[in-house]
N, C-alpha and C. Protein backbone atom coordinates (compact mmCIF):
# COMPACT_ATOMS: atom_id res chain seq x y z
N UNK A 1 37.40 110.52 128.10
CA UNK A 1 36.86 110.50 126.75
C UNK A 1 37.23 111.78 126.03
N UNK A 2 37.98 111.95 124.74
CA UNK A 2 37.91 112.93 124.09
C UNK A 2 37.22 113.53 122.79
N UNK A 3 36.02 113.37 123.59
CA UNK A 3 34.90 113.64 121.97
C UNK A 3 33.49 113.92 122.95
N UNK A 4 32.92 115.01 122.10
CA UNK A 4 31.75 115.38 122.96
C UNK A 4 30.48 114.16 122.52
N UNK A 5 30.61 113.20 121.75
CA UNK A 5 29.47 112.36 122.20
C UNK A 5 30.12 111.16 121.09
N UNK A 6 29.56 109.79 121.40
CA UNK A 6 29.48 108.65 120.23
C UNK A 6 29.31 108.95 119.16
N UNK A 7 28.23 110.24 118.26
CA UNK A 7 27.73 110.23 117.13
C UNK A 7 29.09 111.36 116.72
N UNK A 8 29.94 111.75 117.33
CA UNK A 8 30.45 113.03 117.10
C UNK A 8 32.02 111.85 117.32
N UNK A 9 32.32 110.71 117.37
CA UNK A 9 33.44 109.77 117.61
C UNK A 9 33.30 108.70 116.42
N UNK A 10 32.03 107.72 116.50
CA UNK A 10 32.11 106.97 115.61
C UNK A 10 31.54 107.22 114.43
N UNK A 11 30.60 108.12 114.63
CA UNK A 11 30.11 108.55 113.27
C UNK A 11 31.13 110.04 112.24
N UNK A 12 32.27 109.75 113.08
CA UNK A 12 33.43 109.93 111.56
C UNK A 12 32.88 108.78 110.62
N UNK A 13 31.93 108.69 110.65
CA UNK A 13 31.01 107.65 109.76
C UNK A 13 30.30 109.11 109.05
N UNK A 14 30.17 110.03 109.77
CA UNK A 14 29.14 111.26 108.88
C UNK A 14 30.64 112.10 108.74
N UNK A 15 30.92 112.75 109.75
CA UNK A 15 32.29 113.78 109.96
C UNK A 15 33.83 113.45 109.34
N UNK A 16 33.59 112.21 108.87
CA UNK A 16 34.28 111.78 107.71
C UNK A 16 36.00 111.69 108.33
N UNK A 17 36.30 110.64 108.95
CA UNK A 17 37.23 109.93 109.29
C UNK A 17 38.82 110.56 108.86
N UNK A 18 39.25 110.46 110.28
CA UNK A 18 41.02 111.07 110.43
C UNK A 18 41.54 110.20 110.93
N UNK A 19 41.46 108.60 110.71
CA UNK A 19 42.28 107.54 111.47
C UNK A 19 41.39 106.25 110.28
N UNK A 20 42.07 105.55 109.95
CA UNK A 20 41.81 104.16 109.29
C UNK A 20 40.66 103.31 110.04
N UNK A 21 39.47 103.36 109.89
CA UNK A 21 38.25 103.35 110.70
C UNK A 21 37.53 102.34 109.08
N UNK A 22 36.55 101.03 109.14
CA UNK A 22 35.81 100.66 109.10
C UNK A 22 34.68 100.48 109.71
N UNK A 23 33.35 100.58 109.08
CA UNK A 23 31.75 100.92 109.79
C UNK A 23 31.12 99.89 109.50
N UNK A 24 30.88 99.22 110.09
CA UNK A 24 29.16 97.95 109.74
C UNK A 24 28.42 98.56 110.47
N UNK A 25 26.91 99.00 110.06
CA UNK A 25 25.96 99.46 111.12
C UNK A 25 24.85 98.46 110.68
N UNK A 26 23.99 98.12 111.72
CA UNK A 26 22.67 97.57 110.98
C UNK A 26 21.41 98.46 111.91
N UNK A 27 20.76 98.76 111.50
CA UNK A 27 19.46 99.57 112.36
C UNK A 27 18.01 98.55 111.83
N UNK A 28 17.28 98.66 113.34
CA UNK A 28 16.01 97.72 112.93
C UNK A 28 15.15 99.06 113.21
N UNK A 29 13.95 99.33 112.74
CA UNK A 29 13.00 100.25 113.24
C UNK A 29 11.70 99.25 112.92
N UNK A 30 11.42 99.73 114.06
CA UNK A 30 9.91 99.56 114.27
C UNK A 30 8.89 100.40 114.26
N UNK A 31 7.74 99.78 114.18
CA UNK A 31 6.38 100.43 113.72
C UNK A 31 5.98 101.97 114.94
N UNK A 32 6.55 101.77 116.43
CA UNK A 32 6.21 102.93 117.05
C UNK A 32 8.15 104.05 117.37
N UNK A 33 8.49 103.32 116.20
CA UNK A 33 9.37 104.47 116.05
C UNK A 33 11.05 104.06 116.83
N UNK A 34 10.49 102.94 118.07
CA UNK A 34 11.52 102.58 118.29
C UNK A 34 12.48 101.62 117.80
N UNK A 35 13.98 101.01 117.98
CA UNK A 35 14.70 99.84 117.59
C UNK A 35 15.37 99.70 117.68
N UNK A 36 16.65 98.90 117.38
CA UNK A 36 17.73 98.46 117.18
C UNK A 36 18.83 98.54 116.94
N UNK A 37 20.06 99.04 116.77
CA UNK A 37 21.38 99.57 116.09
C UNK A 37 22.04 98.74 117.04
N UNK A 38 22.57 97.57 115.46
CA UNK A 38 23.89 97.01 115.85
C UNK A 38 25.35 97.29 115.09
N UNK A 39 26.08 97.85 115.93
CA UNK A 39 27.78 98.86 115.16
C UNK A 39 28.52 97.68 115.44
N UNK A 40 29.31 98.00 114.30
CA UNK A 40 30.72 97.45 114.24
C UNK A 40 31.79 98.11 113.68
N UNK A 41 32.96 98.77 113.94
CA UNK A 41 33.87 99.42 113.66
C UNK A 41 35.62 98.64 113.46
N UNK A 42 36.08 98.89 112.87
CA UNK A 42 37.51 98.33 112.88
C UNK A 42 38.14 99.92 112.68
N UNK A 43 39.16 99.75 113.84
CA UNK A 43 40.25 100.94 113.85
C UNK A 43 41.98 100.02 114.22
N UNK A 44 42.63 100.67 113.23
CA UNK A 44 43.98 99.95 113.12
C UNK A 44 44.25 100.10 114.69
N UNK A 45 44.92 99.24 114.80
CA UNK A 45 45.73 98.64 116.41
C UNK A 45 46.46 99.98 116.34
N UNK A 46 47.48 99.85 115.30
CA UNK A 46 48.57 101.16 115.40
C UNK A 46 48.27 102.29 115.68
N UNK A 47 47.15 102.70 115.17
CA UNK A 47 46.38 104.62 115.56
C UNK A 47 46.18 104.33 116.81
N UNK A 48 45.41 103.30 117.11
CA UNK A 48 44.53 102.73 118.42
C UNK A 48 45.96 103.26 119.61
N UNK A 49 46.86 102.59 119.29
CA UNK A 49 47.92 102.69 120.18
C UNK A 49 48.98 103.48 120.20
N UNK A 50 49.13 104.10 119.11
CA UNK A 50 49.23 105.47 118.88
C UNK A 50 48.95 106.72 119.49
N UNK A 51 47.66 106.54 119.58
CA UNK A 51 46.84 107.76 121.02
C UNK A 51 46.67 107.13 122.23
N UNK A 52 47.36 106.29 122.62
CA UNK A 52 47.95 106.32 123.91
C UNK A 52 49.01 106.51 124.70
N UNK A 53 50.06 106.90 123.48
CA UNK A 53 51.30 107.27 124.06
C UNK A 53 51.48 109.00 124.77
N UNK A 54 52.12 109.25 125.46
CA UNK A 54 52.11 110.96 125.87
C UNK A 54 52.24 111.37 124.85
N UNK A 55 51.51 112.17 125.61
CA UNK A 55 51.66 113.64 124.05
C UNK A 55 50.54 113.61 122.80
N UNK A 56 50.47 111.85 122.44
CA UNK A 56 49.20 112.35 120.71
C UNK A 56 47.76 111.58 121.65
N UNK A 57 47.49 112.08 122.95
CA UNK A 57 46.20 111.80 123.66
C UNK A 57 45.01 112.65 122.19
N UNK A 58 45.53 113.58 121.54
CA UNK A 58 44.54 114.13 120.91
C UNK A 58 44.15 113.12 119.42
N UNK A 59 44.71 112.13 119.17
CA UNK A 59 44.67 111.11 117.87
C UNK A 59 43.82 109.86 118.44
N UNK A 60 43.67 110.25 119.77
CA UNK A 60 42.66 109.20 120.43
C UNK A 60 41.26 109.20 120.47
N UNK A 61 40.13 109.64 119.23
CA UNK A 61 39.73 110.41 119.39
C UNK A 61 38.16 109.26 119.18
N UNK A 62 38.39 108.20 118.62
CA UNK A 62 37.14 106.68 119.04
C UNK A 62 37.44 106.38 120.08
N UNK A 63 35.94 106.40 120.41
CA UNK A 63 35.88 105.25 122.19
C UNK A 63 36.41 103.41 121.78
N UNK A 64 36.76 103.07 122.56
CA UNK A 64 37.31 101.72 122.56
C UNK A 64 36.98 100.90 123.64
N UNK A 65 36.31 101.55 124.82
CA UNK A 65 36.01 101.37 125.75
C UNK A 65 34.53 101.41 126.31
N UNK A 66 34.07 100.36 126.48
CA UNK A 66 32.86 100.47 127.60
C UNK A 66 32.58 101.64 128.02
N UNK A 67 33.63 102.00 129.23
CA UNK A 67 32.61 103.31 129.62
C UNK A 67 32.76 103.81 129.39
N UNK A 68 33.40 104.53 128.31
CA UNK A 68 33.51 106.14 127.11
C UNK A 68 31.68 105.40 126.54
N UNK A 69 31.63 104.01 126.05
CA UNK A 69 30.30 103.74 125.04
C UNK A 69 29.01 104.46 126.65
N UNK A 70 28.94 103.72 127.72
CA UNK A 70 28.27 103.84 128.44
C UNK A 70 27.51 105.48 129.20
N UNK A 71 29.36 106.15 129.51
CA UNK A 71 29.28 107.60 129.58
C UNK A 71 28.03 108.04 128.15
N UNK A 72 28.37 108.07 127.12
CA UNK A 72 28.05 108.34 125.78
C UNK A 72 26.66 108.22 126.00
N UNK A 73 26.06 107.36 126.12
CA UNK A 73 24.47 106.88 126.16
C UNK A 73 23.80 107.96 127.09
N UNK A 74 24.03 107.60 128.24
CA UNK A 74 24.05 108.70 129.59
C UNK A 74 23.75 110.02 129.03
N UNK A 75 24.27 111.02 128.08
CA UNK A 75 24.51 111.99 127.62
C UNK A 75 23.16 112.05 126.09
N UNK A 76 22.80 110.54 125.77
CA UNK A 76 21.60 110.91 124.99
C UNK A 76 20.35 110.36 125.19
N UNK A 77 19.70 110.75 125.84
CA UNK A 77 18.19 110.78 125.69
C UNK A 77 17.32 109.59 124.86
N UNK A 78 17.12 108.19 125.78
CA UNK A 78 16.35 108.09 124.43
C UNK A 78 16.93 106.49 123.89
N UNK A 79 19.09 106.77 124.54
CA UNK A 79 19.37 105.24 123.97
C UNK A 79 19.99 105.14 124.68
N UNK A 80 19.97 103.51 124.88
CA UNK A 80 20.91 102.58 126.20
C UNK A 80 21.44 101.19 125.36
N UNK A 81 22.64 101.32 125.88
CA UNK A 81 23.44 100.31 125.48
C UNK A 81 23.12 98.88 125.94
N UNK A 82 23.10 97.84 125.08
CA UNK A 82 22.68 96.53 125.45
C UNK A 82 23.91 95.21 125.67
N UNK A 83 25.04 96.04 124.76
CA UNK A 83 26.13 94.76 124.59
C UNK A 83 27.39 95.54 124.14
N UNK A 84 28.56 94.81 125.09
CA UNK A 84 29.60 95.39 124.02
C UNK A 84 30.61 94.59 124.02
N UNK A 85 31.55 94.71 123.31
CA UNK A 85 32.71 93.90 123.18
C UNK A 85 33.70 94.24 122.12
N UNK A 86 35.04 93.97 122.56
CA UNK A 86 35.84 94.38 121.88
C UNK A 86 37.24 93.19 121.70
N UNK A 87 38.03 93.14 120.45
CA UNK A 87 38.43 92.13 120.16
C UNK A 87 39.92 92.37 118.70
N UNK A 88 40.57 92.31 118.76
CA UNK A 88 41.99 92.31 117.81
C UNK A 88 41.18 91.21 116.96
N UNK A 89 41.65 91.73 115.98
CA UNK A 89 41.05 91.10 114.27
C UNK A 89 42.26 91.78 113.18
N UNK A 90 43.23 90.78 113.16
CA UNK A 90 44.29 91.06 112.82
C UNK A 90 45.26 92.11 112.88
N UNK A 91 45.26 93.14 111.58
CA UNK A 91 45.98 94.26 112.06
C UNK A 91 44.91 95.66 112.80
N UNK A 92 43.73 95.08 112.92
CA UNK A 92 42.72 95.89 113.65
C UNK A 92 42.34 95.31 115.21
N UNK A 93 41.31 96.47 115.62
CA UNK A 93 41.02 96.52 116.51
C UNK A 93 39.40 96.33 116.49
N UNK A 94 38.74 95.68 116.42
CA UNK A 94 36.75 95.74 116.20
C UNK A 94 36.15 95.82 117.59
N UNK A 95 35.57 96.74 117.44
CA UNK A 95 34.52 97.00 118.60
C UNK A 95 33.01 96.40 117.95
N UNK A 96 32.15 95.86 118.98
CA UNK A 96 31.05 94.94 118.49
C UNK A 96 29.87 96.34 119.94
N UNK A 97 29.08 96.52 119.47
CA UNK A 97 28.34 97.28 120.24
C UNK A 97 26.68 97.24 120.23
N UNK A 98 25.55 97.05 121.03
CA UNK A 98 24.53 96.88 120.56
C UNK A 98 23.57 97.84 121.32
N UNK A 99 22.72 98.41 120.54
CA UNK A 99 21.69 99.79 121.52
C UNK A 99 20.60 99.44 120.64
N UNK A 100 19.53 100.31 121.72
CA UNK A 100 18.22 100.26 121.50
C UNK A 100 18.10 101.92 121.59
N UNK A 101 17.22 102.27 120.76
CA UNK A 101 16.55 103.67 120.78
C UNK A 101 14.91 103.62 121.10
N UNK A 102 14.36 104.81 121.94
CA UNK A 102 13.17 104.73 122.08
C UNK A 102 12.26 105.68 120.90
N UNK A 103 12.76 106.30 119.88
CA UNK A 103 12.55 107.10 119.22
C UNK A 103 13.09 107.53 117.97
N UNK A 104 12.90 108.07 116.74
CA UNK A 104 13.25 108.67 115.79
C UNK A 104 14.30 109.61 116.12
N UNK A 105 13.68 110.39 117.06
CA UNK A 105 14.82 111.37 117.27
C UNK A 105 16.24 111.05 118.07
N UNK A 106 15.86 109.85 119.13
CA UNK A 106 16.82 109.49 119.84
C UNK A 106 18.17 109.01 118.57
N UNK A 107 17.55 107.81 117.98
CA UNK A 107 18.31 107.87 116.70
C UNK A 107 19.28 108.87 115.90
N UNK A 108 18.36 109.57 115.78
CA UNK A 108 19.20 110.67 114.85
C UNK A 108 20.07 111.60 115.61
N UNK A 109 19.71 111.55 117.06
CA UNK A 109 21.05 111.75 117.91
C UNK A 109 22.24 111.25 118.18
N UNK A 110 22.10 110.24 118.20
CA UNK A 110 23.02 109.17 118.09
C UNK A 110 23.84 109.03 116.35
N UNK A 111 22.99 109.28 115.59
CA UNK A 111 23.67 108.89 114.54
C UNK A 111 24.74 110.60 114.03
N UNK A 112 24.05 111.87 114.58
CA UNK A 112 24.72 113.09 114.02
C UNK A 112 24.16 114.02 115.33
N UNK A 113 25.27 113.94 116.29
CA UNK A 113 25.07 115.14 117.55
C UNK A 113 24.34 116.54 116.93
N UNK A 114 25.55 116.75 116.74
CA UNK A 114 25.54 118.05 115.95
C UNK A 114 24.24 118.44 115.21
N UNK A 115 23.92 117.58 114.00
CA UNK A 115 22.11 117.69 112.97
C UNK A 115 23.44 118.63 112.07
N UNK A 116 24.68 118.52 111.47
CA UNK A 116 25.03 119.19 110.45
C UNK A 116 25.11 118.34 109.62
N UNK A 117 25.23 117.17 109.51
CA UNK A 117 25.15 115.75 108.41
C UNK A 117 24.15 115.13 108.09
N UNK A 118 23.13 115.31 108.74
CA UNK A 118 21.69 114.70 108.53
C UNK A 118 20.83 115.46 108.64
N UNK A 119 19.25 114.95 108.58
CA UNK A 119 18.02 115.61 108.54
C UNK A 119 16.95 114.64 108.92
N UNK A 120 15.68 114.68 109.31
CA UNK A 120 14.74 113.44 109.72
C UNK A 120 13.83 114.75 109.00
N UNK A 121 13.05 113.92 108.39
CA UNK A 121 11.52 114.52 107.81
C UNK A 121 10.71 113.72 107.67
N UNK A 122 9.06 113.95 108.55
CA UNK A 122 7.99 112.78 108.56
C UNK A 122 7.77 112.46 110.11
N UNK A 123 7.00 111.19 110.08
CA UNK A 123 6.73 110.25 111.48
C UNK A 123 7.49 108.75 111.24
N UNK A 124 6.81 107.91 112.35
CA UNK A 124 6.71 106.73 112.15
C UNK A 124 6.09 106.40 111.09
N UNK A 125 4.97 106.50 110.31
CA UNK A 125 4.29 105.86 109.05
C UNK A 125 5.22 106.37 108.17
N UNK A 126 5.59 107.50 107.81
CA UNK A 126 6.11 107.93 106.72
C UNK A 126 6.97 109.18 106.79
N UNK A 127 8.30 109.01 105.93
CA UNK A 127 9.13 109.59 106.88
C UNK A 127 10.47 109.61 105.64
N UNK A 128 11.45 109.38 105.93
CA UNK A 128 13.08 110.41 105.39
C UNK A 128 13.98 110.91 106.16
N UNK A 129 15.51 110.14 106.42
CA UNK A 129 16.16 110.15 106.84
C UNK A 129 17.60 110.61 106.01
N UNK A 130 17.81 111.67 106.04
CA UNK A 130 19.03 111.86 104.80
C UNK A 130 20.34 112.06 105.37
N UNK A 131 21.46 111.38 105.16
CA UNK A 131 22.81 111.39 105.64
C UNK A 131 23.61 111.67 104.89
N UNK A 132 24.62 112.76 105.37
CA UNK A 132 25.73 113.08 104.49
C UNK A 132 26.74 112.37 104.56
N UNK A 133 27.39 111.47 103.85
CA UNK A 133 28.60 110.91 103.73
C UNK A 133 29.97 111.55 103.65
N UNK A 134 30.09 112.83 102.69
CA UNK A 134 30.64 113.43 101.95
C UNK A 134 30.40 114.47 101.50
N UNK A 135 30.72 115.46 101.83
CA UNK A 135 30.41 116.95 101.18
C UNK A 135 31.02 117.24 100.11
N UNK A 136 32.33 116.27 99.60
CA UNK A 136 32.86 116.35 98.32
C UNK A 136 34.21 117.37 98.10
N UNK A 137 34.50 116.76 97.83
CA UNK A 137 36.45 117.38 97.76
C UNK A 137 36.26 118.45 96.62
N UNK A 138 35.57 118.57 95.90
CA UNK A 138 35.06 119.34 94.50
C UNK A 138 36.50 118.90 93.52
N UNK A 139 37.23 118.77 93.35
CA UNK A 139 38.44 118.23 92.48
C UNK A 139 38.99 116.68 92.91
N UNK A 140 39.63 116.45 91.84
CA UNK A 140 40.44 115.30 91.63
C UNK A 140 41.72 115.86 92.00
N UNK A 141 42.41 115.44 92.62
CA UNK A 141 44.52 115.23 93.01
C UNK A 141 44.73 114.16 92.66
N UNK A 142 45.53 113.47 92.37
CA UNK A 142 45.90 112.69 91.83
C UNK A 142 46.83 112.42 93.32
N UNK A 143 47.90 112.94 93.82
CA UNK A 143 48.97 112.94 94.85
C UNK A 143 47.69 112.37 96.19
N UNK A 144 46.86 112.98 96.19
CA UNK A 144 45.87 113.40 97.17
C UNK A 144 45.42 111.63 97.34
N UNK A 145 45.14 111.52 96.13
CA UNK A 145 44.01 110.15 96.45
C UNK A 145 44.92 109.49 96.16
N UNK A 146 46.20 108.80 95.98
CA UNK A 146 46.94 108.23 95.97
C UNK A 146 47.43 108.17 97.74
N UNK A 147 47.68 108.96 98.56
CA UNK A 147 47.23 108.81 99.83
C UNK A 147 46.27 108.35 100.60
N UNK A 148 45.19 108.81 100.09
CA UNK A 148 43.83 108.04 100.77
C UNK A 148 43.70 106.95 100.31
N UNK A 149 44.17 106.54 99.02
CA UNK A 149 44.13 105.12 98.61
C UNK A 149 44.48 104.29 99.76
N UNK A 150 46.07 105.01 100.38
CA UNK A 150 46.92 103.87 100.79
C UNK A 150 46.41 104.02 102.53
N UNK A 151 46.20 104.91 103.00
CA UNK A 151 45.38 104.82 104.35
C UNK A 151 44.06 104.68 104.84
N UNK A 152 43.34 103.78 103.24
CA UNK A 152 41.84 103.41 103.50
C UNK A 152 41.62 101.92 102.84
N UNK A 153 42.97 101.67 102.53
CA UNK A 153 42.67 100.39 101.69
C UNK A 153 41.92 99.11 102.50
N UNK A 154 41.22 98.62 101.85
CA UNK A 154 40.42 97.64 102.61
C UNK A 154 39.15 97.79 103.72
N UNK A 155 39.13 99.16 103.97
CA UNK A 155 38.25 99.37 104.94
C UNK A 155 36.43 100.05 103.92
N UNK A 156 35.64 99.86 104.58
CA UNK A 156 34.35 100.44 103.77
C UNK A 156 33.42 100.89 104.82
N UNK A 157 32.67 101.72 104.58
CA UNK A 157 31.50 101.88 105.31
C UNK A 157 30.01 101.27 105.08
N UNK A 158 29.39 100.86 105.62
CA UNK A 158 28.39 99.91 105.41
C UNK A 158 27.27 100.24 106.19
N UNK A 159 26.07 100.33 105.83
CA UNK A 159 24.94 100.17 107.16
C UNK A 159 23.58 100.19 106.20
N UNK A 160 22.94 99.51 107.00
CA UNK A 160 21.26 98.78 106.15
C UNK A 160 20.41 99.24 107.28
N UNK A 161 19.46 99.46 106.99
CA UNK A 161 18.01 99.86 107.52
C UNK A 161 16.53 99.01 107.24
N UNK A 162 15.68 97.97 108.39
CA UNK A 162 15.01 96.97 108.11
C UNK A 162 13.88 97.79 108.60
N UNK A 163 12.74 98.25 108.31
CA UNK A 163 11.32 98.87 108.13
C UNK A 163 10.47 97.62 108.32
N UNK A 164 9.74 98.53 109.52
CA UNK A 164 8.34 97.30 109.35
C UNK A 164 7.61 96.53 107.95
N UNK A 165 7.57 97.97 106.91
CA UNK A 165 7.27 97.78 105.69
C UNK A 165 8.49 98.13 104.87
N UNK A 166 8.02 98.39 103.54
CA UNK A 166 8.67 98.40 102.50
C UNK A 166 9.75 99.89 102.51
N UNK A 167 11.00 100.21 101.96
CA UNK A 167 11.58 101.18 102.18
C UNK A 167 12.06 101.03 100.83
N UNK A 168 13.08 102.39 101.19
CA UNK A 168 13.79 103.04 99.86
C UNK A 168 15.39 103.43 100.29
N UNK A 169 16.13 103.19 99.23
CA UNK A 169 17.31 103.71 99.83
C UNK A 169 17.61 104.55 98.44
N UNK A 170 17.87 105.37 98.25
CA UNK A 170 18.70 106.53 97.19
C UNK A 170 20.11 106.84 97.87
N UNK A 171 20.62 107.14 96.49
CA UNK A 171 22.65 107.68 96.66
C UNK A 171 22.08 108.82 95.74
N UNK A 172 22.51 110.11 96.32
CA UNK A 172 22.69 111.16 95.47
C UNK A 172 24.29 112.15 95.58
N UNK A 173 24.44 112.80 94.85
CA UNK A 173 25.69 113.58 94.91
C UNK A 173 25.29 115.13 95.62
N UNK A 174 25.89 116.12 96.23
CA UNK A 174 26.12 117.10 96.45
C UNK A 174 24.94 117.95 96.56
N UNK A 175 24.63 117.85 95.03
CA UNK A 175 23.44 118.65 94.28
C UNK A 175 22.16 117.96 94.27
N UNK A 176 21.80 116.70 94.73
CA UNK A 176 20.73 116.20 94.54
C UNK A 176 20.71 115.30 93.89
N UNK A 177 22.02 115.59 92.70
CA UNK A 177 21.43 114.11 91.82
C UNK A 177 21.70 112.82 91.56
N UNK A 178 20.90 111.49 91.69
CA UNK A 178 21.28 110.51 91.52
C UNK A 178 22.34 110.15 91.05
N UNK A 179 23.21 109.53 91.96
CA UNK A 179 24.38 108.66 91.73
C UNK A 179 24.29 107.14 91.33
N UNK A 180 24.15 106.63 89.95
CA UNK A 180 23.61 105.71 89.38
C UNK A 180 24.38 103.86 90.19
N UNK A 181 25.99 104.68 90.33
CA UNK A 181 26.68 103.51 90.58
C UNK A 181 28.20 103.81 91.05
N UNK A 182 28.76 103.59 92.57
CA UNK A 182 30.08 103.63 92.82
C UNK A 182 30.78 102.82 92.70
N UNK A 183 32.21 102.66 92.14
CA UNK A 183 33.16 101.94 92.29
C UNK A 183 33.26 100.77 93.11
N UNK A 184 33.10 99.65 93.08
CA UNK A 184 33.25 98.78 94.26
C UNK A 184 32.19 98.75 95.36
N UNK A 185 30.91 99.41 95.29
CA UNK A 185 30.27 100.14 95.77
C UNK A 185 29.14 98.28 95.81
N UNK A 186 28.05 98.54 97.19
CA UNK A 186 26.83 97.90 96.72
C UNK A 186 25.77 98.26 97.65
N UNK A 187 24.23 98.22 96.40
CA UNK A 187 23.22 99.07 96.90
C UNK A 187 22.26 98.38 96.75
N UNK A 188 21.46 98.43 98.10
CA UNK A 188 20.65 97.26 98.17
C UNK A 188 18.73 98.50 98.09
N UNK A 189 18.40 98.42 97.27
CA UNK A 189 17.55 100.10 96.88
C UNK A 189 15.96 99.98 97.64
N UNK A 190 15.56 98.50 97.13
CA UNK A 190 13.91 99.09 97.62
C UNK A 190 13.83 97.27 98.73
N UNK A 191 13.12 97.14 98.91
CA UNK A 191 12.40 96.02 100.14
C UNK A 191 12.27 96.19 101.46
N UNK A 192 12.37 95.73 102.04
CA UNK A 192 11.72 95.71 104.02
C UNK A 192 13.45 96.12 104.58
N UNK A 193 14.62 95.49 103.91
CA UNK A 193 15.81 95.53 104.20
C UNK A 193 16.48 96.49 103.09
N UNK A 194 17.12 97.45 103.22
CA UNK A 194 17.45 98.51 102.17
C UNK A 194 19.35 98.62 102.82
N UNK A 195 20.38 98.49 102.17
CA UNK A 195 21.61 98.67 102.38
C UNK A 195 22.53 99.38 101.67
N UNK A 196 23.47 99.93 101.45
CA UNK A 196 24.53 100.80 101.05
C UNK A 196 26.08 100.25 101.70
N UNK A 197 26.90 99.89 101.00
CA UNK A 197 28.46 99.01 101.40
C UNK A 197 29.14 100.25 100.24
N UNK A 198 30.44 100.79 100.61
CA UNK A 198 30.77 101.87 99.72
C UNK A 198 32.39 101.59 100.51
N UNK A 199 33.10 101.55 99.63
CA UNK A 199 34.56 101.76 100.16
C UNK A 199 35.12 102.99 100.19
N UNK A 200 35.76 102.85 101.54
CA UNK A 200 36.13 104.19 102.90
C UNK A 200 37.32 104.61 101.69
N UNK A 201 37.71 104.67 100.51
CA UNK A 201 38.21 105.17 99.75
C UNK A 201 37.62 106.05 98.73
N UNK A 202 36.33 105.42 98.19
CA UNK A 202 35.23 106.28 97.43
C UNK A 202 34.48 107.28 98.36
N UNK A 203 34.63 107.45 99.60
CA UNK A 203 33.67 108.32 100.55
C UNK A 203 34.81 109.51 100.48
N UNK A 204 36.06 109.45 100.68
CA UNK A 204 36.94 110.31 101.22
C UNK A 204 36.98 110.79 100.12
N UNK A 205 37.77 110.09 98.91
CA UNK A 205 37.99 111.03 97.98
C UNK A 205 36.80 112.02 96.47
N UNK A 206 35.48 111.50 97.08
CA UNK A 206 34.32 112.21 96.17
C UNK A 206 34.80 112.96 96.12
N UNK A 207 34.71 113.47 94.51
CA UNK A 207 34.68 114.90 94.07
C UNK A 207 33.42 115.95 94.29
N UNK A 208 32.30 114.92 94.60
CA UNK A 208 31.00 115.34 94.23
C UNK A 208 29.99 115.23 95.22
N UNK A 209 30.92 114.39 96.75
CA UNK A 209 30.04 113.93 97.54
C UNK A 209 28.94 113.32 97.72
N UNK A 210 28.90 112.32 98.09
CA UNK A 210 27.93 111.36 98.60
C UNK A 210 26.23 111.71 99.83
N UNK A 211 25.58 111.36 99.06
CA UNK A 211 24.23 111.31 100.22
C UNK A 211 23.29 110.11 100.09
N UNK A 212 23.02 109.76 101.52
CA UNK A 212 22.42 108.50 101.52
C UNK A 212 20.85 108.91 101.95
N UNK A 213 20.07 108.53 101.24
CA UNK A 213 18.42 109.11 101.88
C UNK A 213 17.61 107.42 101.89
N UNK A 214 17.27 107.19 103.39
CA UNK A 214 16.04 105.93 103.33
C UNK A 214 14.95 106.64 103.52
N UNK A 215 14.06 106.26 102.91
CA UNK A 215 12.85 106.97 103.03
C UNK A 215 11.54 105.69 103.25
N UNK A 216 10.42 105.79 104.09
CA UNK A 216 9.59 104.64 104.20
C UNK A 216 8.16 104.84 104.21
C-alpha cells in the first residue's frame, strides 16, 4: 500500500485529487453516534494501470484492493469493513465499498487522517461537521483550467448525510461566506437526507474554495 491510511488515499476527496478520481459517498448516522458509509469511487483504468508499471509505483497512490481497504480499517479505531467489490465501468475502474463506524470520531478518521480538512464540533444530539473541499487556487488561468477541464471531465464528487432527525447542509467559500450556487453543481440543504453533487472540475479549479458544513 502506498498511502498512510484510506482517508489520506480516497479522500483526495478532501486532499484534492492527482489522478482522474470520481466520489459517491453516502453516510447514515445514527442516534448513538454510530453508522454507515457507503463509497464509491471511479479511477481511470489508464492511471489505474499506469502505477503498475516499474518505475511510476509512486502514481499508484488509491487502494484498489481488498486488502490495502482491509489493512486500512485495521489501522482505524472504530471502523470495519462490511463489503467490497470492484468492477471496469467503461473507461474506469469503480470500487463499491461498505463500513460501519462505531463513533463520531471513528468517522472523522476515516473521512480526514490527518484533521487538516475537517473539524467535528458538538455530540450525538447536536453537532457540525465541516469539510474542506478546496482551499482555493485564489486566481483564474485560463491555460490552467483548460487542463483540469480536460482531466476531470465527467467525473464529480458527491456524498449525502441521513440524520436520525432533521439536518443542514451549507456551501461556503474560503472566508465563510455562503456560496449561493455552483456551476452544474446540486444541493440538497435542509431534511433527514442533506446532499452536495459538485463537478470534480468546479472543486479543482475554485478560485475561492469550497466548504461543506452538515450540521444537526
Amino acid at each position: 500500500m502506498k498511502c498512510p491510511g484510506l482517508a489520506a488515499a480516497v479522500l483526495l476527496f478532501l486532499s484534492l485529487l492527482t489522478s482522474c478520481i470520481g466520489i459517491n459517498m453516502d453516510v447514515t448516522l445514527n442516534r448513538d453516534g454510530s453508522g454507515i458509509v457507503t463509497l464509491e469511487y471511479l479511477v481511470s483504468q489508464t492511471l489505474e494501470s499506469l502505477g503498475r508499471l516499474d518505475g511510476n509505483e509512486r502514481w499508484n497512490t488509491i487502494p484498489v484492493g481488498r486488502a490495502d481497504f482491509e489493512r486500512t480499517m485495521d489501522r482505524l479505531p472504530g471502523m470495519k469493513l462490511l463489503s467490497f467489490s470492484t468492477k471496469g465501468q467503461g473507461r474506469d475502474l469503480a470500487t463499491n465499498a461498505k463500513m460501519e463506524f462505531t463513533n463520531l470520531h471513528a468517522l472523522m478518521a476515516f473521512l480526514d487522517a490527518g484533521g487538516l480538512r475537517s473539524s467535528l464540533q458538538g455530540d450525538t444530539a447536536r453537532g457540525r461537521i465541516l469539510l474542506t473541499l478546496s482551499e482555493g487556487t485564489g486566481i483564474k488561468t485560463p491555460a490552467l483550467d483548460k487542463l483540469i477541464a480536460d482531466i476531470s471531465d465527467s467525473y464529480s464528487v458527491r456524498m449525502s448525510m441521513t440524520f436520525p432527525a432533521e439536518g443542514r447542509l451549507t456551501v461556503t467559500d474560503s472566508k465563510g461566506l455562503a456560496i449561493p450556487a455552483i456551476p452544474g453543481g446540486e444541493i440538497r440543504a435542509t431534511g433527514r437526507q442533506v446532499s452536495f453533487a459538485i463537478p470534480l472540475y468546479e472543486v479543482l479549479s475554485s478560485a475561492g474554495g469550497i466548504n461543506i458544513e452538515f450540521s444537526w
